[in-house]
Protein backbone atom coordinates (compact mmCIF):
# COMPACT_ATOMS: atom_id res chain seq x y z
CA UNK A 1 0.00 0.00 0.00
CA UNK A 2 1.83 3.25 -0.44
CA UNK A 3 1.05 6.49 1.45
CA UNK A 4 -2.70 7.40 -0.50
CA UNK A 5 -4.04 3.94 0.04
CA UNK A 6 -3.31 3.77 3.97
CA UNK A 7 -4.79 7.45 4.65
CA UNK A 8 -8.09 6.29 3.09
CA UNK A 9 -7.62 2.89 5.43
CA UNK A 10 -7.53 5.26 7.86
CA UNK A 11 -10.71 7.45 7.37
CA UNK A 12 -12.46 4.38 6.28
CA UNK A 13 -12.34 2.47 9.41
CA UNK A 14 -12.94 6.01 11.80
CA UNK A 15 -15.14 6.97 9.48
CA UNK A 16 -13.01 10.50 9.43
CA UNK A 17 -14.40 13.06 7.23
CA UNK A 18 -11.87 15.04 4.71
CA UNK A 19 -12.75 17.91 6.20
CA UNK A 20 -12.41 16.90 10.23
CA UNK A 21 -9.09 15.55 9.33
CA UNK A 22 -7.92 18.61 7.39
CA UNK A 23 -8.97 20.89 10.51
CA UNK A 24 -7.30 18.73 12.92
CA UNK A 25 -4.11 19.23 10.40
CA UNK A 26 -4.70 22.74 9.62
CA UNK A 27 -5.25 21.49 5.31
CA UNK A 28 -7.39 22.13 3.54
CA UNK A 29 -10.49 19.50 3.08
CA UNK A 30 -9.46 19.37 -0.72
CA UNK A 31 -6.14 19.07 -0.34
CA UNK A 32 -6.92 15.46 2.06
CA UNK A 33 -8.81 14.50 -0.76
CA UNK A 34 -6.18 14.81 -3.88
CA UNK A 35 -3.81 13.48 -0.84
CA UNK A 36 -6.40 10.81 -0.91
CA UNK A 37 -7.01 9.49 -4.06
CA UNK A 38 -3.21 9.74 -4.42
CA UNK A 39 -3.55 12.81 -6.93
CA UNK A 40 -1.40 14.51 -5.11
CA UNK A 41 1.66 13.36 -2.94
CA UNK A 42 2.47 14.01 0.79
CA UNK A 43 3.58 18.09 0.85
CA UNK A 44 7.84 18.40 1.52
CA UNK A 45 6.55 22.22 3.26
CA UNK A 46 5.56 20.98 6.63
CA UNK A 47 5.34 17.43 8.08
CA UNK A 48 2.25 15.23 7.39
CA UNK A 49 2.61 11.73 8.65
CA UNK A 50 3.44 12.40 12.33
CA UNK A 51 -0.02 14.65 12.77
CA UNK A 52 -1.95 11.82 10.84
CA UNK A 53 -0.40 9.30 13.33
CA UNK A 54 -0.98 11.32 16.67
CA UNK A 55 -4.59 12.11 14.72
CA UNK A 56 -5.50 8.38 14.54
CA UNK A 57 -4.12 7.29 17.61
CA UNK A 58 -6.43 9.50 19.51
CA UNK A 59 -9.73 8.03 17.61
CA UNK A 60 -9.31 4.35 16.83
CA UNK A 61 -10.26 3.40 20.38
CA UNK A 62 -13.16 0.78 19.41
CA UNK A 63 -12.52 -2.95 18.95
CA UNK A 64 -13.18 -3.88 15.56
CA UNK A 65 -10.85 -0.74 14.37
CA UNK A 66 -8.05 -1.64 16.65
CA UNK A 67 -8.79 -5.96 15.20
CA UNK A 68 -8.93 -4.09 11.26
CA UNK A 69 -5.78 -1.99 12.45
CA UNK A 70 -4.22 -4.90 13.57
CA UNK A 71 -4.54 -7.36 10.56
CA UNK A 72 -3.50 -4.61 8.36
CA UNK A 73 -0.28 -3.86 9.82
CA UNK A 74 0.69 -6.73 11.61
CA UNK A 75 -1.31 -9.64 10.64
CA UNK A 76 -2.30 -11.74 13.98
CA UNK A 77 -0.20 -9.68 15.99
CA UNK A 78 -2.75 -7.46 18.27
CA UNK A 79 -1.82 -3.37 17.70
CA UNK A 80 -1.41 -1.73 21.30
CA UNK A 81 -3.53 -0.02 23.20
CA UNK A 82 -2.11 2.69 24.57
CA UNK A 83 -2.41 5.61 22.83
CA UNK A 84 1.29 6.71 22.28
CA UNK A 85 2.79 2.81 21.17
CA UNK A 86 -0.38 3.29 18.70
CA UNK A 87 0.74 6.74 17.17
CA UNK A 88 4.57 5.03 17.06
CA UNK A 89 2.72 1.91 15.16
CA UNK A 90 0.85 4.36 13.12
CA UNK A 91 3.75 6.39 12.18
CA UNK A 92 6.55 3.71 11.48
CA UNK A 93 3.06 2.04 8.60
CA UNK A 94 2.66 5.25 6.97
CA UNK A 95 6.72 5.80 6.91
CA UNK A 96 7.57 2.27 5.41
CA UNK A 97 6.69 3.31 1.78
CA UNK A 98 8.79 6.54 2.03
CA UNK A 99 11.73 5.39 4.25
CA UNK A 100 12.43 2.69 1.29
CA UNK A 101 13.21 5.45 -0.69
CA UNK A 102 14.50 7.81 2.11
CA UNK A 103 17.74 8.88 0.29
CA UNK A 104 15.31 8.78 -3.12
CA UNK A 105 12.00 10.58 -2.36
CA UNK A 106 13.23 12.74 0.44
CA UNK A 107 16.68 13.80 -1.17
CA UNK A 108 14.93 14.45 -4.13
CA UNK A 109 12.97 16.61 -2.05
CA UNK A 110 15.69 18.57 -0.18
CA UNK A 111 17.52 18.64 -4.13
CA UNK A 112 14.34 20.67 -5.11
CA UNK A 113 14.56 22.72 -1.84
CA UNK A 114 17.97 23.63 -2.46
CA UNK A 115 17.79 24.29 -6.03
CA UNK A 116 14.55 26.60 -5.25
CA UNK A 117 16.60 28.57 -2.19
CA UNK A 118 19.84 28.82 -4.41
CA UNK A 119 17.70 30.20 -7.51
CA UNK A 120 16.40 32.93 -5.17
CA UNK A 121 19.38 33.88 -3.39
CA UNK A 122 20.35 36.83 -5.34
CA UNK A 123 16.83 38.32 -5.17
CA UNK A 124 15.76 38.79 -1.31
CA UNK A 125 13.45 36.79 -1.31
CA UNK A 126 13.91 36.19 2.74
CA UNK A 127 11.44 39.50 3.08
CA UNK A 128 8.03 37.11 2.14
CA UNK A 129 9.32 35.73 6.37
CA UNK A 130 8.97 38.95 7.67
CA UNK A 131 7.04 38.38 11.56
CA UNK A 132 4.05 40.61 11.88
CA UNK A 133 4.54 43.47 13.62
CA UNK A 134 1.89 42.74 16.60
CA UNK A 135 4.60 40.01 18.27
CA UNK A 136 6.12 41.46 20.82
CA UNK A 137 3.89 44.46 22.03
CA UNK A 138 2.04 42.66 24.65
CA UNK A 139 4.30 40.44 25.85
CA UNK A 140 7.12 42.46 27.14
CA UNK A 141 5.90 44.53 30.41
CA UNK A 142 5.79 41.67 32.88
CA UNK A 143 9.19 39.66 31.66
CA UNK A 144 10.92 43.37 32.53
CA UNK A 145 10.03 42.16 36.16
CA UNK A 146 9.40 38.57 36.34
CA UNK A 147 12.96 36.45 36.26
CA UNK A 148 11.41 33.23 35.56
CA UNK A 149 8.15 33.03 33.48
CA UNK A 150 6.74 29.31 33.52
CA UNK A 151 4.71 27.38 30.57
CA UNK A 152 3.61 24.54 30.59
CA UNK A 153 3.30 21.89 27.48
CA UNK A 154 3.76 22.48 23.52
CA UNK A 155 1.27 25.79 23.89
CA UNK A 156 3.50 26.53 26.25
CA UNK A 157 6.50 26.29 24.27
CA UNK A 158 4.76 28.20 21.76
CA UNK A 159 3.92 30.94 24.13
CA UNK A 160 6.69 30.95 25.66
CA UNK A 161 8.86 31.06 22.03
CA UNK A 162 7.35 34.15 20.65
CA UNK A 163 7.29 36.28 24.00
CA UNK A 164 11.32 34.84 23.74
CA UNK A 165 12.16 36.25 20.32
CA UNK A 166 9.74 39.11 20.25
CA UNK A 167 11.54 40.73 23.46
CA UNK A 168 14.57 39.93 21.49
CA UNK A 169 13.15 42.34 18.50
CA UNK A 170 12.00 44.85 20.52
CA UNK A 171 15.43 45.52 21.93
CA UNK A 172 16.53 46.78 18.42
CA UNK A 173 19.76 45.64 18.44
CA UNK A 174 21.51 42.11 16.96
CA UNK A 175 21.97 38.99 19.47
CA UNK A 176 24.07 35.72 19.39
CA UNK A 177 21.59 33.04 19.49
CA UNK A 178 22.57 29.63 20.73
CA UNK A 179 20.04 27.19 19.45
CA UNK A 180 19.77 23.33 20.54
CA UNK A 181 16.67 21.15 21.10
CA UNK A 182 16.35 17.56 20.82
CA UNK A 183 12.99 17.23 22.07
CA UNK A 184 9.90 15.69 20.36
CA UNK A 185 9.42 18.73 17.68
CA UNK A 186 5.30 18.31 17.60
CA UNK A 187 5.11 21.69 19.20
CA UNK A 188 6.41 23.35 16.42
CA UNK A 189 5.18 21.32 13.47
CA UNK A 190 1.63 20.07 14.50
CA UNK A 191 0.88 24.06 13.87
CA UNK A 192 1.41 25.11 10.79
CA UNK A 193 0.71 28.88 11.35
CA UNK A 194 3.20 29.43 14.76
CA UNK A 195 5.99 27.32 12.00
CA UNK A 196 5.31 30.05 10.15
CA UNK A 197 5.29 32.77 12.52
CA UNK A 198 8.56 31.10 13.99
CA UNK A 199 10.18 31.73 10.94
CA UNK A 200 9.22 35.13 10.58
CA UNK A 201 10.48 36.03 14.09
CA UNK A 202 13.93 34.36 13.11
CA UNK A 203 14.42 35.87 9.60
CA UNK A 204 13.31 39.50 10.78
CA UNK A 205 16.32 38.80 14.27
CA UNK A 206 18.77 37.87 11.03
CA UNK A 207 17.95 41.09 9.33
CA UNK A 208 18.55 43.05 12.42
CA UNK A 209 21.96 41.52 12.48
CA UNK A 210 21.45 38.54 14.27
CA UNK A 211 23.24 35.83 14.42
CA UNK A 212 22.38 32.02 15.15
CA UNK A 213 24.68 28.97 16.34
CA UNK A 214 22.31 25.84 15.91
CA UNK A 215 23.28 22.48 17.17
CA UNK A 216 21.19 19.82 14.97
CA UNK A 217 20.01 16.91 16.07
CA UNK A 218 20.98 14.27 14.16
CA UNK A 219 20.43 10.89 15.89
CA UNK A 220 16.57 12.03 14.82
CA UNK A 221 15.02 9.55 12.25
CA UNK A 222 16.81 10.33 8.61
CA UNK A 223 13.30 11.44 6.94
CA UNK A 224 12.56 13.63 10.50
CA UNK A 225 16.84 15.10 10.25
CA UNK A 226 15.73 16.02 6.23
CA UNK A 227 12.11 17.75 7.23
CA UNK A 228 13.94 19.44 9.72
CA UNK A 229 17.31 20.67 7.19
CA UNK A 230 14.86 21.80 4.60
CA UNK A 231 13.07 23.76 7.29
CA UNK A 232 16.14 25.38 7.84
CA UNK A 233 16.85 26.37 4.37
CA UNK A 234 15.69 30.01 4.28
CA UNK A 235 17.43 31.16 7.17
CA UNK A 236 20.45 29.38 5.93
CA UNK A 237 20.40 31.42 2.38
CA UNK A 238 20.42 34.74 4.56
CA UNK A 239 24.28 33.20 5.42
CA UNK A 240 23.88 34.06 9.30
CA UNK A 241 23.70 30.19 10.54
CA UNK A 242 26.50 28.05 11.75
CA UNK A 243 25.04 24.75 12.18
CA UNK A 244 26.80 22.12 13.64
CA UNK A 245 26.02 18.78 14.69
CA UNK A 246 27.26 16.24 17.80
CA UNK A 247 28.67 12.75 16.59
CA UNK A 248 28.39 11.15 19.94
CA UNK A 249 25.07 9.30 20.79
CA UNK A 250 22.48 9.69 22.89
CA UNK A 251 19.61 7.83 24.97
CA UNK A 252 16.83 9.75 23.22
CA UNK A 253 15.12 9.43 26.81
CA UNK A 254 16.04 12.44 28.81
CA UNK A 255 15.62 15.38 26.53
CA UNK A 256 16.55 18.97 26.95
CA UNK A 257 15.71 22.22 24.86
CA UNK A 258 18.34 25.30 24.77
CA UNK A 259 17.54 28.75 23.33
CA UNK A 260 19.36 31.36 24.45
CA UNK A 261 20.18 35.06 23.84
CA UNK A 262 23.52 35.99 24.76
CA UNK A 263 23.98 38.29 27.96
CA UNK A 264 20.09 38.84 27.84
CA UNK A 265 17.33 35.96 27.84
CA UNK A 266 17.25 32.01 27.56
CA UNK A 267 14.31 29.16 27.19
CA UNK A 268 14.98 25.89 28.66
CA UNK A 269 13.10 22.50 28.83
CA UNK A 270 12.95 19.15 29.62
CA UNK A 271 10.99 16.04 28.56
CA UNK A 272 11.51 12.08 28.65
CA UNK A 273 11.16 10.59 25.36
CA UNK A 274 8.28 12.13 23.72
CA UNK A 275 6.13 13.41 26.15
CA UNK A 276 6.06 17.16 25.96
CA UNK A 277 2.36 17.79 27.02
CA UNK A 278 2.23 19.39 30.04
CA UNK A 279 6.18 19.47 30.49
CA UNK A 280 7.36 22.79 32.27
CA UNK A 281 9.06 25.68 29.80
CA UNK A 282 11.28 28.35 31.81
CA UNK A 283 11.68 31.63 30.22
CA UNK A 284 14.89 33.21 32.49
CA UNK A 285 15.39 36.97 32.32
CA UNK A 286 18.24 36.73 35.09
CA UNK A 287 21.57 37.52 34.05
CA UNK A 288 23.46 34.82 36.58
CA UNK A 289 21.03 32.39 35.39
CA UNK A 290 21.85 33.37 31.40
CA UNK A 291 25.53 33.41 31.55
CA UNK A 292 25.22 29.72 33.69
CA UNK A 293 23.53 28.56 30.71
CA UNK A 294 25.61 30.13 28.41
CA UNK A 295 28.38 28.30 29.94
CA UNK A 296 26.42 24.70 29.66
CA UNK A 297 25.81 25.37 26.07
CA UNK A 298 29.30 26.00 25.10
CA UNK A 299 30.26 22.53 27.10
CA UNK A 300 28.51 21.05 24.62
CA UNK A 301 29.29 22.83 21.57
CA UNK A 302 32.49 21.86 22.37
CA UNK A 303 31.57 18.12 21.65
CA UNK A 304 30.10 18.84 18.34
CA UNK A 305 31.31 19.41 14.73
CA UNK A 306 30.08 21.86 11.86
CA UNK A 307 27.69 20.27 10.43
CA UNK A 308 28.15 22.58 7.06
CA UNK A 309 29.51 25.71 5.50
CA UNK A 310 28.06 28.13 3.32
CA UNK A 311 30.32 30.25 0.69
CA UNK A 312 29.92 32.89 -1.45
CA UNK A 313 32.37 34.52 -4.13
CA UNK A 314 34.01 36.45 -0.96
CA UNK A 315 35.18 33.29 0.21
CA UNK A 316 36.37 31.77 -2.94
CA UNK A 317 39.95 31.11 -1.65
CA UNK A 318 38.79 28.79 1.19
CA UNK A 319 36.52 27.02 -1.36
CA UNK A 320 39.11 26.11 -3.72
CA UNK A 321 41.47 24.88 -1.22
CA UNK A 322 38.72 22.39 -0.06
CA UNK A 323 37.52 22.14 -3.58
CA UNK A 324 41.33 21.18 -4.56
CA UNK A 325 42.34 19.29 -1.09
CA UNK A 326 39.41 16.85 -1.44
CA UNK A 327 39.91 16.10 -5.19
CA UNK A 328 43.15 15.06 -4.33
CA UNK A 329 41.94 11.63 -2.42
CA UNK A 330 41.23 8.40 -4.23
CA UNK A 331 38.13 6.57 -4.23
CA UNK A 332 34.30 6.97 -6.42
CA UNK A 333 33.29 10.58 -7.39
CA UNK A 334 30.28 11.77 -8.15
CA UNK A 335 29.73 15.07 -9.94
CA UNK A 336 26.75 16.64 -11.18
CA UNK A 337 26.72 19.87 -13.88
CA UNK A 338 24.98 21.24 -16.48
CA UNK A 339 28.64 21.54 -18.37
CA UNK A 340 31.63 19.17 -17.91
CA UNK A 341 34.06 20.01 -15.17
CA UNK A 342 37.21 21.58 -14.80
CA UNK A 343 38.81 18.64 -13.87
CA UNK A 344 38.72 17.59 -17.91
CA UNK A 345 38.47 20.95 -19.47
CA UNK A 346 41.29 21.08 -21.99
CA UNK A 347 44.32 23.56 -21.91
CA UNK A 348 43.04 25.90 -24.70
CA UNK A 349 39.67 26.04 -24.10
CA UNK A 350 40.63 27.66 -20.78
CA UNK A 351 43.21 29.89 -21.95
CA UNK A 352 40.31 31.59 -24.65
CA UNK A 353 37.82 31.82 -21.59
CA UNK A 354 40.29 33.80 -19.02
CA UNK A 355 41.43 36.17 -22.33
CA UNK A 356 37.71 37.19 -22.74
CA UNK A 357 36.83 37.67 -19.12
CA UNK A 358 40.74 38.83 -17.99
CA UNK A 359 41.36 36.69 -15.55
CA UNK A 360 43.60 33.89 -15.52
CA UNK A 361 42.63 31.91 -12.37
CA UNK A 362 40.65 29.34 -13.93
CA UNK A 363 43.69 28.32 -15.69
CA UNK A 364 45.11 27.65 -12.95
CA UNK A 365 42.63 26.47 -11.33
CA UNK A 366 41.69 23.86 -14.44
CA UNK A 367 45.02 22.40 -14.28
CA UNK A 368 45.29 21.72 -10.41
CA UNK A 369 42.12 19.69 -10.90
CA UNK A 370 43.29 17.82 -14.50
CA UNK A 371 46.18 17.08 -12.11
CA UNK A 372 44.06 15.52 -9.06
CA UNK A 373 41.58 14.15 -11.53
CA UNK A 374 44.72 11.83 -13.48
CA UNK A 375 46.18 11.07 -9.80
CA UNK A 376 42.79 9.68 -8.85
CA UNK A 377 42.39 7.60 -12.18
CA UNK A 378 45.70 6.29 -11.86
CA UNK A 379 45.23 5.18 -8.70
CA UNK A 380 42.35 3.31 -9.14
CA UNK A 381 39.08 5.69 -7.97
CA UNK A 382 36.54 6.27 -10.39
CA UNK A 383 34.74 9.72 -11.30
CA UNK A 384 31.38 9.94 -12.81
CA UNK A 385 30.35 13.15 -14.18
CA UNK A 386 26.41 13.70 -14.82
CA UNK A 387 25.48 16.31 -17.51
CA UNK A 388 21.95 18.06 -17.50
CA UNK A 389 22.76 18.71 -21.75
CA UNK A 390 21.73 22.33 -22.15
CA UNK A 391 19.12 23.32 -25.49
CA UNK A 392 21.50 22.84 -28.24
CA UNK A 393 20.19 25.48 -30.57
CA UNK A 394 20.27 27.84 -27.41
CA UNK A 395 24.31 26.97 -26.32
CA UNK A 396 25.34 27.80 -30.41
CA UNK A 397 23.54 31.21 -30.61
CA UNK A 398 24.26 32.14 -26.82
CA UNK A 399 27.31 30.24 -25.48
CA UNK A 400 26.87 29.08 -21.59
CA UNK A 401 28.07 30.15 -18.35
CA UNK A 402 30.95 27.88 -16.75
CA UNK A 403 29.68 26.81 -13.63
CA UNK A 404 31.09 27.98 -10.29
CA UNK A 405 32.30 31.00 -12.56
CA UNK A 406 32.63 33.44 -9.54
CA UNK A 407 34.23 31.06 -7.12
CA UNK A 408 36.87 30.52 -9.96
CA UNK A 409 38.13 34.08 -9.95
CA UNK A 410 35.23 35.90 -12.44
CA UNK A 411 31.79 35.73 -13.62
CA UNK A 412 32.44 36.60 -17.10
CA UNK A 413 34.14 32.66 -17.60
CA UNK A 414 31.72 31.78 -20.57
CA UNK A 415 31.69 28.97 -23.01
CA UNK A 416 30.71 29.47 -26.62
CA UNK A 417 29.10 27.39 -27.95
CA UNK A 418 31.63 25.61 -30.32
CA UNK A 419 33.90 25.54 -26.93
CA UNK A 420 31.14 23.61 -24.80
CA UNK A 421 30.92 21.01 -27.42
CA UNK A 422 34.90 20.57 -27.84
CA UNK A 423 34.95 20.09 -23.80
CA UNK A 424 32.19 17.47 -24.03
CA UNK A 425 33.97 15.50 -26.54
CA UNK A 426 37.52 15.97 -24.75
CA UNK A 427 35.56 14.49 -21.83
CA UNK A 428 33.60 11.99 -23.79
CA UNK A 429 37.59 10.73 -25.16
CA UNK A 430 38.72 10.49 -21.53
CA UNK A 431 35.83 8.23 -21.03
CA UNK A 432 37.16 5.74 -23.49
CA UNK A 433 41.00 6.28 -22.20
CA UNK A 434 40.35 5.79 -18.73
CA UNK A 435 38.46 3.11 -17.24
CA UNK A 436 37.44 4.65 -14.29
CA UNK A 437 36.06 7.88 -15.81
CA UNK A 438 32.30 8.01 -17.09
CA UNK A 439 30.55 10.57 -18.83
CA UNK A 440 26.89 10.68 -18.81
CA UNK A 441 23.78 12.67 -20.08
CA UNK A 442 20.84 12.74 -17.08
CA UNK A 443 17.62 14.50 -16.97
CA UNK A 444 16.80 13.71 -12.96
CA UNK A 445 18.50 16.29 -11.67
CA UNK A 446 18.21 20.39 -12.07
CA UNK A 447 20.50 21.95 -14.48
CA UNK A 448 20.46 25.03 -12.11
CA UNK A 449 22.60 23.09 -9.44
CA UNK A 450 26.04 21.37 -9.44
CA UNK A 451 26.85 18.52 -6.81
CA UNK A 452 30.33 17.16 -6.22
CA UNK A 453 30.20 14.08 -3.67
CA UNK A 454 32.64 11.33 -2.63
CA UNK A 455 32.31 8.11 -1.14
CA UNK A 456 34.16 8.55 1.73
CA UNK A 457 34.68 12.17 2.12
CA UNK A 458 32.68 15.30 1.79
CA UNK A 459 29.45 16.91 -0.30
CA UNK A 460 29.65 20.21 -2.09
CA UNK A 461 26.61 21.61 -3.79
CA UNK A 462 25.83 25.23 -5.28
CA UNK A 463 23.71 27.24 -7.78
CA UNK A 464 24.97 26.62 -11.16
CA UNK A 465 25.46 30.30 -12.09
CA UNK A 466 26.74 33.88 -10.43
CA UNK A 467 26.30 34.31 -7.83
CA UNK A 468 27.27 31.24 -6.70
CA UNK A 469 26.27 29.88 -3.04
CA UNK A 470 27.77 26.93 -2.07
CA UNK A 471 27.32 24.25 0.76
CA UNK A 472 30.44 22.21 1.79
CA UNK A 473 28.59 19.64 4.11
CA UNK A 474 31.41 17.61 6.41
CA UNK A 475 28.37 15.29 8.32
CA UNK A 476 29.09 11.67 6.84
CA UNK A 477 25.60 10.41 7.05
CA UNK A 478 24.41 13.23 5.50
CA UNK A 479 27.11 13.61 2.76
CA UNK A 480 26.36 10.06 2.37
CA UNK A 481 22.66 10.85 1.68
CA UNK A 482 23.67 12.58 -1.67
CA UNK A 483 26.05 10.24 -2.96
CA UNK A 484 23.77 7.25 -2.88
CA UNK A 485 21.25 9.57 -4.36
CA UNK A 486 23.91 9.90 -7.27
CA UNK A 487 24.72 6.48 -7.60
CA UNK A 488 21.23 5.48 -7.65
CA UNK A 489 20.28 7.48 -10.71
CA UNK A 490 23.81 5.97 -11.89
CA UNK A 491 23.15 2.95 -11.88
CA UNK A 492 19.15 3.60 -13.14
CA UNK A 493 20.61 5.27 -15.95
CA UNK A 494 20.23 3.00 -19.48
CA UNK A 495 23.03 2.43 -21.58
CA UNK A 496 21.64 4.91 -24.21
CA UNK A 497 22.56 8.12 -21.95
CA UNK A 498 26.00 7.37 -22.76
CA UNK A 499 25.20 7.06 -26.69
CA UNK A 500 22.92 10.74 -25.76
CA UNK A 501 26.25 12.19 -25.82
CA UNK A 502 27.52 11.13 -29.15
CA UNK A 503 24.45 11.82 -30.54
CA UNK A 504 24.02 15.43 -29.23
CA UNK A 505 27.82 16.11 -30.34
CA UNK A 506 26.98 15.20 -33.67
């Protein structure tokens, strides 16, 4: 059954009416209907089968729904009782279809994420997350003289959150944020409009000069550690996030939620497991009690790793070092383009593009890849590059950026058209001359985003064209996530992609 056919199980045997359902989920009625029928998938914006879970675990409570529940989803095996092994149950069922293709469907859904964010970089688009200008008004008199505020459960999180950063914006000024939480996130998601407003508060902090240090949580489940990266993405394209990430395990029992404002105001919680109804929030105004916390935070941080970088044409220097130092190391290569790379662009070809834009770093840049890309070959990796073939008629009357053109050393590098086509066949001969080097045509992924990932090492993906924002993402598990994504459309690709490029250099 994939993800349509068990919702309609569902509201079938509670007899749960598109439109109760999309209330309880904040959708709209139509929208659980095209969900439904399976006209329309499961939306990537904001989580769907957790809510649907705690939904149903709250109204199957008669016996012939919990003896239908149970011979769906576990055969003779009796489903549980108690309400929160039944969401679990629920949840895991609805997630079986997608987690099979967790590093398919969801990648494919942070790819489109990316490649949406990286497309609107350049054009402010972080202004549509502005926070209304009513948070905040109200809820600053009585934190002036109250220490402690207390909340209680995920309104009270909410509450508590917004009176939290809407203090913060009424001071006028920009804060250090130190950001860590890896409690059950239902208080956030299971509203969509607070996610929302959550958002806003954080973009319009950023834009007051802000700045956040976020700890992810990354022991969560890999489709929940995705939902909650892709959440992320808009505050990350405003370049004011260091996120990092803590390699050492867990318990997932004892929980505990850090939010703090440096030198002014912190949020702290606690929760076992998943239980966050009714668990106490402390909103601390006391400057002892900050700077304490403060301290506690930075214990931690100091376990944890960066989780990833972003760069800009600024920082092009660091970004060829890694782009350079990681090249050098044997092993599989993936890379992903909607031109070959510089690792096989020939000699001349180069030399014509840094005469027209006057500026000889890609030369030099070019060769010091050629360089690592033969050393690799030689000693036994393999490189696959993936080409998203641009409109043919379009290249020969326009020519075509080079990708990464800024964090080369210019965004004038440009290809003719007759030069695009000589590097594809170069690349297409180096194909047949080394045994570990394949060329291929693909249509799966955008051409408006190049990807560069190794087996064992790191992920780097940016916008195709100036200017260029790139991620350089150092967590294994989740620089893994991208290269089996490549490999899978590798090895789904038919034998004919490779005869695509013969045929389109004809």
């Amino acid at each position: 059954m994939n993800i349509s056919e068990k919702l309609d199980f569902l509201m079938n045997i509670t007899n749960t009416r598109n439109s109760a359902l999309g209330k309880a989920l904040s959708f709209d009625p139509s929208y659980i209907s095209r969900i439904r029928s399976g006209s329309r998938g499961i939306p990537k914006s904001q989580p769907f089968s957790r809510p649907v879970a705690a939904y149903f675990s709250r109204n199957i409570k008669d016996r012939y729904q919990l003896e239908t529940l149970s011979k769906m989803i576990r055969g003779d095996e009796y489903v549980p009782i108690d309400e929160d092994e039944l969401e679990k149950l629920i949840y895991n069922w609805l997630q079986d279809d997608l987690s099979k293709d967790e590093h398919g469907g969801s990648m494919s859904g942070l790819i489109d994420d990316i490649t949406q964010m990286l497309e609107s970089y350049d054009k402010a688009r972080p202004d549509m997350f502005d926070a209304p200008a009513s948070f905040g008004a109200s809820a600053e008199s009585d934190e002036r003289v109250i220490p402690v505020g207390v909340f209680y459960g995920n309104q009270g999180k909410r509450d508590s959150v917004k009176r939290f950063l809407s203090s913060l914006l009424m001071q006028k000024r920009p804060f250090l944020l130190y950001l860590y939480s890896d409690e059950d996130m239902s208080w956030l998601y299971e509203n969509p409009v607070f996610a929302r407003e959550w958002t806003g508060l954080l973009v319009s902090l950023i834009k007051s000069g802000s700045h956040i240090q976020i700890i992810h949580t990354i022991g969560r489940e890999f489709t929940e550690m995705m939902e909650a990266i892709r959440k992320w993405l808009p505050l990350y394209a405003m370049g004011a996030i260091e996120p990092y990430y803590c390699p050492k395990m867990r318990d997932k029992i004892y929980r505990r939620s850090l939010f703090i404002a440096k030198g002014y105001s912190a949020l702290i919680s606690t929760s076992v497991g998943d239980k966050t109804e009714g668990m106490v929030n402390f909103l601390v105004r006391n400057t002892e009690a900050v700077s304490a916390l403060e301290a506690e935070y930075q214990n931690y941080l100091g376990m944890c790793r960066p989780l990833m970088k972003m760069y800009v044409s600024k920082d092009r220097e660091r970004f060829t070092d890694i782009l350079l130092g990681e090249n050098a190391v044997a092993g599989k290569f993936f890379l992903s383009s909607p031109a070959p790379s510089l690792w096989t662009m020939p000699k001349d070809i180069a030399a014509a593009i840094a005469k027209r834009a006057k500026s000889i770093d890609v030369i030099n840049v070019s060769k010091a890849l050629n360089e690592n890309m033969i050393r690799v070959l030689e000693g036994g990796g393999e490189i696959t590059e993936m080409i998203a073939l641009p409109d043919k008629d379009k290249l020969m009357a326009n020519g075509a950026p080079l990708p990464l053109a800024d964090m080369y050393g210019s965004a004038d590098y440009r290809y003719t058209g007759d030069e695009y086509l000589r590097h594809l066949k170069h690349a297409a001969e180096l194909s047949e001359k080394y045994e570990g080097y394949r060329i291929i045509a693909v249509n799966q992924i955008p051409s408006s985003i190049i990807m560069m990932t190794h087996l064992d090492s790191d992920t780097i993906i940016a916008g195709a064209s100036a200017p260029t924002t790139v991620f350089h993402i150092s967590h294994q598990q989740f620089s893994y996530a991208f290269y089996e994504y490549l490999e899978r459309i590798e090895k789904d690709s038919p034998h004919h992609n490779d005869k695509a490029l013969s045929s389109y250099l004809e």
